[in-house]
Protein backbone atom coordinates (compact mmCIF):
# COMPACT_ATOMS: atom_id res chain seq x y z
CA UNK A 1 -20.14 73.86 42.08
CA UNK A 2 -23.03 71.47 42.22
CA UNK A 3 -21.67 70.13 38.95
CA UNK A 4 -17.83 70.17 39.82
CA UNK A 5 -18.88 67.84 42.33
CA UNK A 6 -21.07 65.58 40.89
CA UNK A 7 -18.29 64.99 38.15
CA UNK A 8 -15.97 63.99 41.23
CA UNK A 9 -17.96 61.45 42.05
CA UNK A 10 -18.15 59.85 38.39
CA UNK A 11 -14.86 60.01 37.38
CA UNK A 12 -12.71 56.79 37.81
CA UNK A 13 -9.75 58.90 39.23
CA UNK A 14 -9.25 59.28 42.91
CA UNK A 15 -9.37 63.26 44.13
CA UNK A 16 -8.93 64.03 47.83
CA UNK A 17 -7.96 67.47 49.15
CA UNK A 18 -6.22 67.72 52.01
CA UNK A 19 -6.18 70.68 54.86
CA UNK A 20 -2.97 72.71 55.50
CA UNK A 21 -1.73 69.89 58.14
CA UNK A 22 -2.87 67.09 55.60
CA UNK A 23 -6.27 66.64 56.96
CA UNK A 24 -8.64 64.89 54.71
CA UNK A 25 -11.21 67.43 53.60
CA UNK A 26 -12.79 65.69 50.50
CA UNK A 27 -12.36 61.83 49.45
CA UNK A 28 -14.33 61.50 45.90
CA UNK A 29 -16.60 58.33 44.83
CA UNK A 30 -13.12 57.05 43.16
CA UNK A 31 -11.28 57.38 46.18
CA UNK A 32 -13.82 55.53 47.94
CA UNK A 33 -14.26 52.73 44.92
CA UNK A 34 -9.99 52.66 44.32
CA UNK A 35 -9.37 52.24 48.16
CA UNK A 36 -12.28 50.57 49.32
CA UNK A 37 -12.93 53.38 52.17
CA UNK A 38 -16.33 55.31 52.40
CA UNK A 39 -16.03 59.02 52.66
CA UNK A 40 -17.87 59.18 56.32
CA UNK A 41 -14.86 57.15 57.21
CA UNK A 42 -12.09 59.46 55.64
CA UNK A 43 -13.38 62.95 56.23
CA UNK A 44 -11.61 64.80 58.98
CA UNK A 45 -9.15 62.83 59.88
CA UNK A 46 -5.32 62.58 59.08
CA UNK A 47 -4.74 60.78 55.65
CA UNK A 48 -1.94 58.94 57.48
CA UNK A 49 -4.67 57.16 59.94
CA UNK A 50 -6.75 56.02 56.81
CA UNK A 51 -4.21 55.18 53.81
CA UNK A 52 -0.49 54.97 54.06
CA UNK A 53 1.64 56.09 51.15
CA UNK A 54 4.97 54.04 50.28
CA UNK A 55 7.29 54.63 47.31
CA UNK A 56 8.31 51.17 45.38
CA UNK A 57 11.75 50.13 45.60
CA UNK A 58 13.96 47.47 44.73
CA UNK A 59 14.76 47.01 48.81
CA UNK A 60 11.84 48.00 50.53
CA UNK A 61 8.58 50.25 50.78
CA UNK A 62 9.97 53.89 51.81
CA UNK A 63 7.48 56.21 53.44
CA UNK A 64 6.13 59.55 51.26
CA UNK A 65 5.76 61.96 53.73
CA UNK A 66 3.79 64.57 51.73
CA UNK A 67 5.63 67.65 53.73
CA UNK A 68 8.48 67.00 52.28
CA UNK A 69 7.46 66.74 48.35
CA UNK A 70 7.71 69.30 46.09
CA UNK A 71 4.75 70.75 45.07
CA UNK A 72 4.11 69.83 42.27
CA UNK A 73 4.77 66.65 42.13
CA UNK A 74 4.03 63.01 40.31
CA UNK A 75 4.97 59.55 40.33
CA UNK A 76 3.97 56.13 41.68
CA UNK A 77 3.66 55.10 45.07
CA UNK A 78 2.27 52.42 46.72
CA UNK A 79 -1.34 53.02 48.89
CA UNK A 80 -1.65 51.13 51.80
CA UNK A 81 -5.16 50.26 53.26
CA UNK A 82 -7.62 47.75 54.42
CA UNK A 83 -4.57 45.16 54.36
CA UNK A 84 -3.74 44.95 51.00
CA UNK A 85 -1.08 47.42 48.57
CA UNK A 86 -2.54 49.14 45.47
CA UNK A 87 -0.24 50.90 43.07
CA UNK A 88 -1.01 54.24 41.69
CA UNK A 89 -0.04 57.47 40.03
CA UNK A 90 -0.37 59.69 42.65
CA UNK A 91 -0.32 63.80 41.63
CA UNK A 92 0.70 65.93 44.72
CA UNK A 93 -0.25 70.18 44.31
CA UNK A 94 -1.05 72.48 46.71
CA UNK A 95 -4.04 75.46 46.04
CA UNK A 96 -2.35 77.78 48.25
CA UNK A 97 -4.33 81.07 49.88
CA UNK A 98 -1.37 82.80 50.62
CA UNK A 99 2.44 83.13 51.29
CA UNK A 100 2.23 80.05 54.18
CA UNK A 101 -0.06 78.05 52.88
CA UNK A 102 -2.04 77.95 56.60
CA UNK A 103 -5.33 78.18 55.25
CA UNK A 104 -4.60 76.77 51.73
CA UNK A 105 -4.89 73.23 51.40
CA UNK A 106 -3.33 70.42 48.92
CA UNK A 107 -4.94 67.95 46.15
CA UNK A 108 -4.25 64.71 45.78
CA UNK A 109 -4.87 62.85 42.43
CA UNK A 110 -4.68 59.11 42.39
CA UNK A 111 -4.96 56.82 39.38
CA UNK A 112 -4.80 53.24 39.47
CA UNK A 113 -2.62 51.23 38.03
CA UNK A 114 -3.30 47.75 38.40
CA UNK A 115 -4.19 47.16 34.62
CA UNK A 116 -1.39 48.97 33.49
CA UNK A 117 1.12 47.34 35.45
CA UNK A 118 -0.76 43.79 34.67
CA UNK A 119 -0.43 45.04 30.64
CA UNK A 120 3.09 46.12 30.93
CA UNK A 121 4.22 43.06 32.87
CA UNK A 122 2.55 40.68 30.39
CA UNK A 123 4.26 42.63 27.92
CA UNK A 124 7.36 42.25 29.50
CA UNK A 125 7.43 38.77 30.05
CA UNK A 126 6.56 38.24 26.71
CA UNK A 127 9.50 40.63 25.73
CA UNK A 128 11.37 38.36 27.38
CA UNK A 129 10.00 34.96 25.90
CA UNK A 130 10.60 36.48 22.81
CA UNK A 131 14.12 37.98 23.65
CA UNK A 132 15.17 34.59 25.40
CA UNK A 133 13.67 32.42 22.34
CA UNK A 134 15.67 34.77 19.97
CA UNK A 135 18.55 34.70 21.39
CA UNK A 136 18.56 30.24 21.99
CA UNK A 137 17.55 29.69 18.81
CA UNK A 138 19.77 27.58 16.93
CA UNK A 139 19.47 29.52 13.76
CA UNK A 140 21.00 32.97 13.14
CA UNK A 141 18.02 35.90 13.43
CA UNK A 142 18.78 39.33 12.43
CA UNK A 143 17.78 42.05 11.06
CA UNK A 144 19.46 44.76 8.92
CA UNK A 145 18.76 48.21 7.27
CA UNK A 146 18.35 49.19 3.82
CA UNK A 147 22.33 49.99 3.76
CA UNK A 148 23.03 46.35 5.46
CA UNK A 149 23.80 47.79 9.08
CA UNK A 150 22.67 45.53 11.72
CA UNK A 151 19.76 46.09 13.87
CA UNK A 152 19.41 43.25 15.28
CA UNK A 153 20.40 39.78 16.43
CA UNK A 154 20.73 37.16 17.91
CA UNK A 155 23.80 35.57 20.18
CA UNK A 156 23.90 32.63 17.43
CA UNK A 157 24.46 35.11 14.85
CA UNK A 158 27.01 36.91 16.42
CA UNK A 159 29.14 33.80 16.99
CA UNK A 160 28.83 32.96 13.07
CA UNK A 161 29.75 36.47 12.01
CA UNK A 162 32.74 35.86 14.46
CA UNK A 163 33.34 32.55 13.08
CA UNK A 164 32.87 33.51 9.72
CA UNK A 165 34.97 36.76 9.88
CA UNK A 166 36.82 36.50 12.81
CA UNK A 167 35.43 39.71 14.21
CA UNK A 168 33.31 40.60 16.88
CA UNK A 169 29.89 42.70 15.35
CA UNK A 170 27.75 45.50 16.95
CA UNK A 171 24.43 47.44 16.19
CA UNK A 172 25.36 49.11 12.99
CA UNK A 173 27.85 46.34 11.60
CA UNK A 174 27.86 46.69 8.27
CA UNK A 175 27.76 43.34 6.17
CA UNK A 176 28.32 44.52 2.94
CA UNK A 177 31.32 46.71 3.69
CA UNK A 178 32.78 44.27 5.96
CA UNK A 179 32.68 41.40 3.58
CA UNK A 180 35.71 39.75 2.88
CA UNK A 181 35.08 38.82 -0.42
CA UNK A 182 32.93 39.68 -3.93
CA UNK A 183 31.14 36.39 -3.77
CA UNK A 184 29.23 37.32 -0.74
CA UNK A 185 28.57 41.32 -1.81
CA UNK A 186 27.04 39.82 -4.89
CA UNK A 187 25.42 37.26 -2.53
CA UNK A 188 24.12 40.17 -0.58
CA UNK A 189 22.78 42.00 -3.31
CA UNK A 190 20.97 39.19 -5.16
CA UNK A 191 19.55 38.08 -1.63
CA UNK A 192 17.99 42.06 -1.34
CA UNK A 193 17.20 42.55 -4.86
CA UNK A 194 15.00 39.71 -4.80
CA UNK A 195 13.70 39.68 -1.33
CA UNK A 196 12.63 43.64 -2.30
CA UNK A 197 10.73 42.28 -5.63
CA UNK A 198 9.32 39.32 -3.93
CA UNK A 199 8.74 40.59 -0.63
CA UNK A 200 10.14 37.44 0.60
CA UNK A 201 12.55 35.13 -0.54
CA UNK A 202 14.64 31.84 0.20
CA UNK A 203 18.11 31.82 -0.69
CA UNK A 204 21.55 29.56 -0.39
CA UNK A 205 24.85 30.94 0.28
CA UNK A 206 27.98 29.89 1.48
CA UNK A 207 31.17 31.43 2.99
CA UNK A 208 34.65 30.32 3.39
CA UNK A 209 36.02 30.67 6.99
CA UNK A 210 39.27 33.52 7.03
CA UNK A 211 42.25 31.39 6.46
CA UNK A 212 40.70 27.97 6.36
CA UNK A 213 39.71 25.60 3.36
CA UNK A 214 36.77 25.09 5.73
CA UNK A 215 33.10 26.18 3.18
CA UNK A 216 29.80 26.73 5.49
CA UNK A 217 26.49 26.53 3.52
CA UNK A 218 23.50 28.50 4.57
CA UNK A 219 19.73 28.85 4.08
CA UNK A 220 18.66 31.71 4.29
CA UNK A 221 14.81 33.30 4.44
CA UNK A 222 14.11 37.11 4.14
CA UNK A 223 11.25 39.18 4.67
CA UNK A 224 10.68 42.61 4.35
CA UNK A 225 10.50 45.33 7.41
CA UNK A 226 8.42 48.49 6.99
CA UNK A 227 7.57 51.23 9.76
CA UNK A 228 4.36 52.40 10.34
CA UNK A 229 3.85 54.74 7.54
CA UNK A 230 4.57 51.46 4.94
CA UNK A 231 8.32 52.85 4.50
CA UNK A 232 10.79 49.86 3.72
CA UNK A 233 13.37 49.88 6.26
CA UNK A 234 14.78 47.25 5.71
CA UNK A 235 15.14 43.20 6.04
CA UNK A 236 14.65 40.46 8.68
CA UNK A 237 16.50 37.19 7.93
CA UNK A 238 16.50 33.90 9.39
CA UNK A 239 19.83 32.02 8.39
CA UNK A 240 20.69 28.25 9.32
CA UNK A 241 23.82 26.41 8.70
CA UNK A 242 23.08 23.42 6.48
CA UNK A 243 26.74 22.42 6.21
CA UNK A 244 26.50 19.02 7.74
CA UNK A 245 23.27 18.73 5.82
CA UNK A 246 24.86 19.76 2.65
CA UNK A 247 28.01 17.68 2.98
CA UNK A 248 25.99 14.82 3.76
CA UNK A 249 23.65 14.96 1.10
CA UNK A 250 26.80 15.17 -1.00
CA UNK A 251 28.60 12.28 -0.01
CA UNK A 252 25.42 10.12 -0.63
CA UNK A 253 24.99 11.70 -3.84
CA UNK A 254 28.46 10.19 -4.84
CA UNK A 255 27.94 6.93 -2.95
CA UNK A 256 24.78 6.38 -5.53
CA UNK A 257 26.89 7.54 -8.29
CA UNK A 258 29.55 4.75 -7.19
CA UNK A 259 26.45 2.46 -6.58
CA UNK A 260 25.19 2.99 -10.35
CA UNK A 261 28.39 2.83 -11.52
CA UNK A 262 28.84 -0.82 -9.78
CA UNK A 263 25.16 -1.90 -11.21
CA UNK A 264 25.85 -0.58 -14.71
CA UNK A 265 29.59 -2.70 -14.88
CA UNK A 266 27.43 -5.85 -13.05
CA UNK A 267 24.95 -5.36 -15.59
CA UNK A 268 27.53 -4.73 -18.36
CA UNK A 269 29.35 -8.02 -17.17
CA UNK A 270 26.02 -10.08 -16.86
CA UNK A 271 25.09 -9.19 -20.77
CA UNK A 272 28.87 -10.40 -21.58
CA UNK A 273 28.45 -13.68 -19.92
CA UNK A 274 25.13 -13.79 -21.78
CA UNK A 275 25.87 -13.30 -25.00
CA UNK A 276 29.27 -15.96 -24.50
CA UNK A 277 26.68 -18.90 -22.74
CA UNK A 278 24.73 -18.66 -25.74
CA UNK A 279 27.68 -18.82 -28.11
CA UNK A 280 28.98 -21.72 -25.73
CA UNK A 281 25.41 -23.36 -26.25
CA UNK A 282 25.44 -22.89 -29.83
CA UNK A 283 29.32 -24.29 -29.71
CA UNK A 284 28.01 -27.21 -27.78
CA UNK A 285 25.03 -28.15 -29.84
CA UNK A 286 27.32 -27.17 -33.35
CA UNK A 287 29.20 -30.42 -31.90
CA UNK A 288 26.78 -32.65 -30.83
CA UNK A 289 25.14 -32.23 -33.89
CA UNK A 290 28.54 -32.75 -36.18
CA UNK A 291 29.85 -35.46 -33.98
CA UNK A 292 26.98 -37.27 -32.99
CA UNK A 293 23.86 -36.85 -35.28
CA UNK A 294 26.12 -35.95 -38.20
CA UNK A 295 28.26 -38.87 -38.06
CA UNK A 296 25.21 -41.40 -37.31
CA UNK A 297 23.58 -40.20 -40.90
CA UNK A 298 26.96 -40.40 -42.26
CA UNK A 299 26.67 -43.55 -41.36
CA UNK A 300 23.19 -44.66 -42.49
CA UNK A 301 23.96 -43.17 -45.51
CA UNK A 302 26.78 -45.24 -46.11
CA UNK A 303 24.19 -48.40 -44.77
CA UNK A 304 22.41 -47.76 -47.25
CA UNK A 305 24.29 -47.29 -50.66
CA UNK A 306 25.97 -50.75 -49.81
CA UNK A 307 22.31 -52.44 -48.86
CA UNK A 308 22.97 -53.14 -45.61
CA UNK A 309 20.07 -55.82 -43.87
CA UNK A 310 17.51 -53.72 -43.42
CA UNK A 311 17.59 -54.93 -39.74
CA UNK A 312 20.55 -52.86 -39.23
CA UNK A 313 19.81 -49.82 -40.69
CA UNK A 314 16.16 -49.71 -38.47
CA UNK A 315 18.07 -49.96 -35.62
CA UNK A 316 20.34 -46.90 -36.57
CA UNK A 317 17.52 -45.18 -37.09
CA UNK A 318 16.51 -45.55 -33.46
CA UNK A 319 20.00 -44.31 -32.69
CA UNK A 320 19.35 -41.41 -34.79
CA UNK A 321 15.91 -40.88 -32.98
CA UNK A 322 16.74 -41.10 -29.43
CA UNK A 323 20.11 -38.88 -30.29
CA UNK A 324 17.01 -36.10 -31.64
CA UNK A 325 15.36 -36.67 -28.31
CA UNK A 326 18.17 -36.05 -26.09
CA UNK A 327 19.31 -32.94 -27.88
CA UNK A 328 16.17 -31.75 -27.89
CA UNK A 329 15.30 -32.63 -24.18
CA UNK A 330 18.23 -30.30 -23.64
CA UNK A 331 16.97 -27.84 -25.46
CA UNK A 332 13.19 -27.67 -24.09
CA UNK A 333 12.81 -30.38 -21.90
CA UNK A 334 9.26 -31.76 -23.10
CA UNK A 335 8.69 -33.88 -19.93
CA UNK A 336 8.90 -30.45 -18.14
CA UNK A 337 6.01 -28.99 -20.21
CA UNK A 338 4.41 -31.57 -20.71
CA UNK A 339 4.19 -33.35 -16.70
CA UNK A 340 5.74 -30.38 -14.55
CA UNK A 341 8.54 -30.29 -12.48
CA UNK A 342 8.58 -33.45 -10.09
CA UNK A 343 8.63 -35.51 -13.34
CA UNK A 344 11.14 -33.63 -14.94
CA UNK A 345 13.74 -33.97 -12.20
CA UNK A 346 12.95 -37.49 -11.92
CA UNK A 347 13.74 -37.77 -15.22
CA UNK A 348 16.82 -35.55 -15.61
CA UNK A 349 18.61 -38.05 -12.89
CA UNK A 350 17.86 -40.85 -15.05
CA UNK A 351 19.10 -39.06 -18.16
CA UNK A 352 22.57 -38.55 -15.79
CA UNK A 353 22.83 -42.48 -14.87
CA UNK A 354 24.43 -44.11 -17.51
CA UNK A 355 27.26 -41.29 -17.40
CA UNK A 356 28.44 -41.66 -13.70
CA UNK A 357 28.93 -44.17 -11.39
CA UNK A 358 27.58 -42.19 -8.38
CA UNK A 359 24.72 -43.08 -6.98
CA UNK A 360 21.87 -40.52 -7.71
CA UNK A 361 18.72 -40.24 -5.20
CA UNK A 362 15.76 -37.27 -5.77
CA UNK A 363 13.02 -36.56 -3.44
CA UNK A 364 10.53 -33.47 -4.50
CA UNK A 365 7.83 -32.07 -2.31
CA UNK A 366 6.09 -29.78 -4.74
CA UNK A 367 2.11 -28.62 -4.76
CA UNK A 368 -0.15 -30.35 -6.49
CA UNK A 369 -0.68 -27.45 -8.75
CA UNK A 370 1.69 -26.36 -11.46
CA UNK A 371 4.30 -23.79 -10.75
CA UNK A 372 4.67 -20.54 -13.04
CA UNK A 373 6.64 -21.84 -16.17
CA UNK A 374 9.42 -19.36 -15.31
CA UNK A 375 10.23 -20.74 -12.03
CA UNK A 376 9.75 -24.66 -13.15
CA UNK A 377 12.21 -24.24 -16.02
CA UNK A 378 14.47 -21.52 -13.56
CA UNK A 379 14.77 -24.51 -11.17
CA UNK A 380 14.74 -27.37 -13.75
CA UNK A 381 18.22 -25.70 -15.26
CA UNK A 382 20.08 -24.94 -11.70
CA UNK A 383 19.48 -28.26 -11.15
CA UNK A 384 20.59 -29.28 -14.32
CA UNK A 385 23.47 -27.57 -14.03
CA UNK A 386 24.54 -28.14 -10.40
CA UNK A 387 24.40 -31.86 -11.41
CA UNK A 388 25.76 -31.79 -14.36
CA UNK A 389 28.96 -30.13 -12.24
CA UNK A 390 28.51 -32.83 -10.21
CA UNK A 391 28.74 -35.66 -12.59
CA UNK A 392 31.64 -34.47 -14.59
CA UNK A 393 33.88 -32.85 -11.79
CA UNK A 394 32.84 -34.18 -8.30
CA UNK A 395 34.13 -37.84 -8.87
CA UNK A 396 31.38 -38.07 -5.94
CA UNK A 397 29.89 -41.79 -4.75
CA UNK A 398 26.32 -40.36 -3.53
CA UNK A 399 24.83 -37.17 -5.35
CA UNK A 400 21.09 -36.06 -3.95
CA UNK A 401 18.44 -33.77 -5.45
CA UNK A 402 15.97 -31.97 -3.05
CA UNK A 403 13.05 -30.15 -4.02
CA UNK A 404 10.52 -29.10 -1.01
CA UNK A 405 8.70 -26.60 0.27
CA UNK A 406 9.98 -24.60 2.81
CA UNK A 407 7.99 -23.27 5.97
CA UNK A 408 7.60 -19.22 4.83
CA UNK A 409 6.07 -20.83 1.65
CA UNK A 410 8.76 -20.79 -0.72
CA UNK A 411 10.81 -23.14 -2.54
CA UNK A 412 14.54 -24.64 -1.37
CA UNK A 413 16.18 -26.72 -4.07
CA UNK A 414 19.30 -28.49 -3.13
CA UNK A 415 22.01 -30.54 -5.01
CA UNK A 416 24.46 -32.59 -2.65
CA UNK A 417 27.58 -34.46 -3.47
CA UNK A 418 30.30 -35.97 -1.47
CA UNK A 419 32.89 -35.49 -3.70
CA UNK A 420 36.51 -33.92 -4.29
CA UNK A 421 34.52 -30.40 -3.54
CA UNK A 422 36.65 -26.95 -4.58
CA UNK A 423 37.85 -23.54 -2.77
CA UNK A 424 34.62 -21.48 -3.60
CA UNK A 425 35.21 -18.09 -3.36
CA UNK A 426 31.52 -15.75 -3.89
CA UNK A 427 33.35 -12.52 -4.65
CA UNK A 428 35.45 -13.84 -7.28
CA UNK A 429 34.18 -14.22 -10.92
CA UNK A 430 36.51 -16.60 -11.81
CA UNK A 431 36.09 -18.52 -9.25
CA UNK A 432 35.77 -22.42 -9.33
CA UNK A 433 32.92 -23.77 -11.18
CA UNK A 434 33.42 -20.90 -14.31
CA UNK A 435 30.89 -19.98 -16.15
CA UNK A 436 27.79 -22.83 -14.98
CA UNK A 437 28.02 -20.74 -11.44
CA UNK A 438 27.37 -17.72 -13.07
CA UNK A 439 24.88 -18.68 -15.01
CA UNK A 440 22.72 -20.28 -11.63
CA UNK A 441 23.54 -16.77 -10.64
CA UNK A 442 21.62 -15.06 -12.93
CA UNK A 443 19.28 -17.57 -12.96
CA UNK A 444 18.56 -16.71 -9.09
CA UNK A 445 18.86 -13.30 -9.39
CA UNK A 446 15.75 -13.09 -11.79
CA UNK A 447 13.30 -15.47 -9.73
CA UNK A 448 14.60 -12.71 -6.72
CA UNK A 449 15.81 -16.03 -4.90
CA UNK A 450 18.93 -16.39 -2.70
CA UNK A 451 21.95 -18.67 -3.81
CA UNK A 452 24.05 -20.54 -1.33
CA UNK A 453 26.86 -22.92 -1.76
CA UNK A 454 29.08 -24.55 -0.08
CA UNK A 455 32.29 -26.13 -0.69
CA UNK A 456 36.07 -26.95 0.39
CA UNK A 457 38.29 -29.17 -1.19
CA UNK A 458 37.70 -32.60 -0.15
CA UNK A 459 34.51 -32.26 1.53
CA UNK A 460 31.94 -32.28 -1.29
CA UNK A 461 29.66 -29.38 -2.21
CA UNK A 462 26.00 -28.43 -1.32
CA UNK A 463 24.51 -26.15 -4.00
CA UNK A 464 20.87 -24.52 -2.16
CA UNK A 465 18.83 -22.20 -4.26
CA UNK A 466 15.20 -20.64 -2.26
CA UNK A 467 13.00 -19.22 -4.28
CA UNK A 468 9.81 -17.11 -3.61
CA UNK A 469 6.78 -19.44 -4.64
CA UNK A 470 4.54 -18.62 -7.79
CA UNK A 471 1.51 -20.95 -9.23
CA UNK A 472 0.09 -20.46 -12.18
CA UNK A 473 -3.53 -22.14 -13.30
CA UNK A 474 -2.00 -21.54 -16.95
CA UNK A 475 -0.77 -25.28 -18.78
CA UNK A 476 2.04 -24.88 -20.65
């Protein structure tokens, strides 16, 4: 006995016996620790005066009275005492001593269950953070069984599968049987096969909608479920609709197919007017050769079989020189190399004066160090041949070069005329001004500058080229 009750008072459990009329004939060193109430206090009188037990409800705290239990019996109930509610497992038996029960008495067993109910709420309520997160997610969770039945899912899934097959689905919805075509069985099948080899796997699929030329496109990631003895049981899948991802990615895809396209023909037509500006040069210079060098040593020749003063003949000879120098200066422009650009435009407009009755004015604004030799020449020709259009179309009274610096640090070349002008129109190749536009085109487009111009019939014509600046330390 001695032992019996020393147990009592170790045990965590609360143990009170109770007389025939529910008088409190032992409270245990649990009872006192779960309720809070020494024994000296309990002992003797009426469990109703010291604790009162109340049965949880959704509406209210009912009363147990303990007469009217069956013996045995278990369940929770809320204990009452010292102001505050404690719920517990509560065990109700009687030891009876004969038919009545007079001089029996009954055993109560209490067990508390804060923890527990602390555990199984936070379980709960992360249950339902888990549920609720499931079920809002925008991509389709589920789950399904080794024979594709569903066992789970989520609310976004079940409006796909709707959309997808017009049908509502259930626990147990088959995918594979109720797939409307082979595609997506074979779809299925690849998606287990390799999900089972892998243990996980990422996969693309798409479905047609019933009816519809409409095509969704999924993504779809798998892993493997297995109970607690290792057995595969089946998958869980996470599946999100990259259609508007997928159609997107395929219009851009043709877009930069169209985009190459255009930059291949640009390219294409660039190399054409190429290759026809240098057989236009090599026209050009055929000519000037033939009509004006040839002829001049024709013509010294000639001087010279029939001993013409040798006065005469020296002075063709200068002809003949200064015609070398001019072609050549067209060519490679030796003042260019030679001086740099500010000299060489200064002396380009003096080249132009005898030819045109238009007044010509330059004014450069260039660093004191040399330019790179690619932009110095790139400008040199634009301006070359922006006044050479000038000269022979304009019929202008006032033509004006500009060269200067601009404030980002780059370079603005401009050619002005106030001349007959012409109906420039940018998007057309063969457009006024032929095949000299074009070539200050590509011209431009290599130094990565920006070409500008500006014209209407009647109201002259400003040709502006700005160029990114480079220096070089290099001579030429």
């Amino acid at each position: 006995m001695l032992f019996c009750a020393h147990a009592l008072e170790l045990i965590d459990e609360g143990v009170v016996s109770l007389t025939h009329d529910f008088k409190v004939k032992l409270w245990s060193g649990g009872t006192e620790r779960m309720f809070g109430t020494p024994a000296s206090q309990a002992t003797g009188k009426p469990l109703a005066d010291v604790i009162s037990l109340q049965q949880p409800s959704d509406r209210a705290c009912t009363d147990v009275l303990l007469n009217q239990l069956p013996v045995p019996w278990k369940g929770e109930v809320l204990v009452r005492t010292l102001g505050k509610s404690i719920p517990v497992s509560m065990t109700f038996d009687a030891i009876s001593q004969g038919e009545t029960n007079t001089d029996g008495h009954y055993v109560l067993i209490f067990k508390d269950m804060q923890e527990s109910i602390a555990i199984r709420d936070t379980l709960q309520h992360q249950q339902w953070l888990f549920t609720s997160a499931m079920d809002n997610s925008p991509d389709n969770l589920f789950g399904i069984d080794t024979q594709f039945r569903l066992i789970y899912f989520n609310s976004t899934y079940r409006n796909s599968i709707k959309q997808l097959t017009g049908t509502d689905i259930w626990l147990g919805y088959n995918l594979y049987e109720n797939a409307r075509s082979d595609t997506v069985r074979r779809q299925l099948n690849i998606l287990w096969q390799k999900t089972k080899r892998d243990g996980k796997a990422k996969f693309n699929m798409h479905f047609q909608v019933p009816d519809s030329d409409t095509v969704c496109y999924y993504e779809i990631s798998s892993n493997l479920i297995h109970d607690q003895g290792g057995q595969l049981i089946g998958l869980s899948l996470v599946s999100r609709d990259v259609t508007a991802r997928t159609l997107s990615d395929a219009r851009m895809a043709s877009l930069e197919k169209l985009l190459q396209d255009r930059e291949r023909e640009e390219q294409q037509w660039r190399t054409h007017l190429l290759l026809e500006g240098q057989e236009m040069e090599r026209r050009r210079l055929a000519a000037e050769l033939h009509d004006g060098l040839g002829q001049m040593l024709n013509v010294l020749k000639m001087q010279v079989d029939s001993r013409v003063p040798t006065d005469t003949i020296s002075q063709n000879l200068d002809k003949i020189i200064k015609e070398v120098v001019r072609i050549n200066n067209n060519l490679v422009p030796l003042v260019l190399q030679d001086f740099g650009l500010k000299a060489a435009l200064h002396s380009l407009l003096e080249q132009y004066r005898p030819f045109t009755s238009a007044e010509l004015y330059c004014f450069t604004d260039l660093p004191n160090e040399r330019l790179s030799p690619a932009l110095e020449t790139g400008i040199y020709r634009i301006v070359q041949e922006a006044l050479s259009n000038a000269t022979k179309h304009a019929h202008a009274q006032h033509i004006s070069v500009q060269v200067t610096q601009t404030p980002t640090g780059g370079l603005l070349a401009m050619v002005e005329d106030n001349g007959t002008g012409f109906d420039y129109q940018p998007a057309n190749r063969g457009s006024a001004g032929g095949y000299g536009i074009l070539n200050m085109k590509s011209r431009v487009a290599a130094l990565e500058g920006r070409l500008v111009i500006e014209s209407r019939p009647g109201k002259g014509c400003v040709v502006s080229v700005e160029l990114p600046m480079r220096t070089d330390a290099i001579s030429y």
